[in-house]
Protein backbone atom coordinates (compact mmCIF):
# COMPACT_ATOMS: atom_id res chain seq x y z
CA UNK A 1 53.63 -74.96 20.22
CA UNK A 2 51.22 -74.03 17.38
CA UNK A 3 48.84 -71.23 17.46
CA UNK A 4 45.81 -71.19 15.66
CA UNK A 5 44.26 -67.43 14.33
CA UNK A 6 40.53 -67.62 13.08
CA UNK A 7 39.33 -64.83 10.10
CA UNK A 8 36.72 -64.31 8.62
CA UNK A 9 33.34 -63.83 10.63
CA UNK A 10 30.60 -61.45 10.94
CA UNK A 11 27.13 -60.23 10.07
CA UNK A 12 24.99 -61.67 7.01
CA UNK A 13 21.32 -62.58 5.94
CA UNK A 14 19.61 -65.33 6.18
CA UNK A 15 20.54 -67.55 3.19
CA UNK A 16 23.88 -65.81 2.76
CA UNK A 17 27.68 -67.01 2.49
CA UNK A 18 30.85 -66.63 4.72
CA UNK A 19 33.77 -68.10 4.32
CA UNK A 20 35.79 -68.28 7.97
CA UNK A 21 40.28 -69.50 7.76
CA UNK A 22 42.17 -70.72 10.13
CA UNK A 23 45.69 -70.11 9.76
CA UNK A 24 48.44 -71.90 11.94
CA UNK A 25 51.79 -70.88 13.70
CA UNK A 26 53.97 -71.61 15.24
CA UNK A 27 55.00 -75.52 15.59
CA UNK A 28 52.85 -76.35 12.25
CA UNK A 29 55.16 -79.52 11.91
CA UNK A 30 53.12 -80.83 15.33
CA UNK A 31 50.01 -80.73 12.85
CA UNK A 32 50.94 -83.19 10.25
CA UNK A 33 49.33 -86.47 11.44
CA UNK A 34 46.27 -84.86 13.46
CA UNK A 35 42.60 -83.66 12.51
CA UNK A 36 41.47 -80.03 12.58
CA UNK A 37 37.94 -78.42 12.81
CA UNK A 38 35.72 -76.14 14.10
CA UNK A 39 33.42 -76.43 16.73
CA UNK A 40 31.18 -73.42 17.71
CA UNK A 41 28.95 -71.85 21.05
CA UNK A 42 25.59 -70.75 19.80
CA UNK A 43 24.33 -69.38 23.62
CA UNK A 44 27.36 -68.34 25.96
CA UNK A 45 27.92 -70.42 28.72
CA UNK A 46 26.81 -73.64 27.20
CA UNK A 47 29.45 -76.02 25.98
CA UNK A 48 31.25 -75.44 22.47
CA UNK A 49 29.55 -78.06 19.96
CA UNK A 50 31.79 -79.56 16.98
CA UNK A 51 30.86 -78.47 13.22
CA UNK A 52 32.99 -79.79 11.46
CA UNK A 53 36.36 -81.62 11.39
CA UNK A 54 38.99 -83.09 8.42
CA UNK A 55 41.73 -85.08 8.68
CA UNK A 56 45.53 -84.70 7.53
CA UNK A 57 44.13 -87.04 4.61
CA UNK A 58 41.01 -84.61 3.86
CA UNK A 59 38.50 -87.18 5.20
CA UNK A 60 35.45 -84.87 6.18
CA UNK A 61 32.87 -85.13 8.82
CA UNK A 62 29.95 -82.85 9.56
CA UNK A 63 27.16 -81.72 12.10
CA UNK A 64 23.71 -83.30 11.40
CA UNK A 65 23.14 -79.62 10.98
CA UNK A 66 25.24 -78.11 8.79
CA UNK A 67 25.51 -80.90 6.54
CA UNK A 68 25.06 -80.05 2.45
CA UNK A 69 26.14 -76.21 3.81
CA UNK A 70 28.93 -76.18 5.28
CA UNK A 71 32.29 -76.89 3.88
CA UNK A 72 35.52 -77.43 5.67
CA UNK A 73 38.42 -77.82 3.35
CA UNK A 74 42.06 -77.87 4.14
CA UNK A 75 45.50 -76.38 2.50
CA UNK A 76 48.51 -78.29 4.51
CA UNK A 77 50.99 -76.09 2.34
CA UNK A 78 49.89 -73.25 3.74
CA UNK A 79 48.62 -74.87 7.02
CA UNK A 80 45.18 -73.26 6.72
CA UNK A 81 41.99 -74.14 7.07
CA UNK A 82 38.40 -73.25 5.90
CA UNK A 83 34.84 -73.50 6.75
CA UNK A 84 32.58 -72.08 3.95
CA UNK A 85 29.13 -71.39 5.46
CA UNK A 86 26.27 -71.37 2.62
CA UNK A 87 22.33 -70.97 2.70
CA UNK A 88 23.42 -69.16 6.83
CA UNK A 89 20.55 -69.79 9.18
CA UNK A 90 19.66 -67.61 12.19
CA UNK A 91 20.39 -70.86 14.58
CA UNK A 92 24.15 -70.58 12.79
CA UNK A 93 24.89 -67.51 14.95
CA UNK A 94 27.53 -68.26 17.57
CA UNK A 95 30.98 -67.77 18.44
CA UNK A 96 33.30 -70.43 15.83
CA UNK A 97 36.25 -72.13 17.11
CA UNK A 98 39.34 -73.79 15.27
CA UNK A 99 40.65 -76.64 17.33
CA UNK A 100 43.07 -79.41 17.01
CA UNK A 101 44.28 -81.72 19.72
CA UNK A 102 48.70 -81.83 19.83
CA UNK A 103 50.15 -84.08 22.36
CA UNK A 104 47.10 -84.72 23.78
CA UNK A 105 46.67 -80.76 24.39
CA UNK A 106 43.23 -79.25 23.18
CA UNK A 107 44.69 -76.11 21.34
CA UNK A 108 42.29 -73.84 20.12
CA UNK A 109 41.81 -70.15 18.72
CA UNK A 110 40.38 -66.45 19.50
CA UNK A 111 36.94 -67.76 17.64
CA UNK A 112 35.55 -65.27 15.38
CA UNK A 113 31.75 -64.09 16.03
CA UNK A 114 29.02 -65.31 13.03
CA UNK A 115 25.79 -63.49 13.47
CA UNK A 116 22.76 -64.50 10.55
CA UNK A 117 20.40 -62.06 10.80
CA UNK A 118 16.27 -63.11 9.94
């Protein structure tokens, strides 16, 4: 089974950087012919909405959004992912999920909190 562990989040300006990872255990093998993103939950309760996903091939695709500030890249050596978050918005604050679908099964991780500050 893989696990996937989420770094990275936290407080910034408006207009400021993070960079959030995603690092995956566990089974990684299970990950070589599937896409991997990140989704995120701006109010709790509401449903997670998807940010960002890339395949195994690095084929990108992006929020209406976040698109031309966000960046989700992807190391399959070290079975890692990335989301680098530029020019941050207050409406960016939420909760940020990895996910990846194995076997059908919706795995995703602990999800890291982002909070841009006006």
């Amino acid at each position: 089974q893989v696990q996937l562990v989420e770094s990275g989040g936290g407080l910034v300006q408006a207009g400021g950087s993070l960079i959030l990872s995603c690092a995956a255990s566990g089974r990684t093998s299970d990950l070589n012919a599937v896409a991997i993103g990140w989704h995120r939950r701006q109010v709790p309760g509401t449903p997670r909405e998807p940010v960002a996903i890339i395949s195994r091939s690095g084929v990108t695709n992006y929020a209406d959004s976040v698109k031309g500030r966000f960046t989700i890249s992807r190391d399959n050596d070290k079975n890692t992912i990335y989301l680098q978050m530029n020019n941050l918005k207050p409406e960016d604050t939420g909760v940020y999920y990895c996910n990846t679908v194995v076997g059908g099964q919706p795995i995703w991780g602990q999800g890291p909190q982002v909070t841009v500050s006006s």
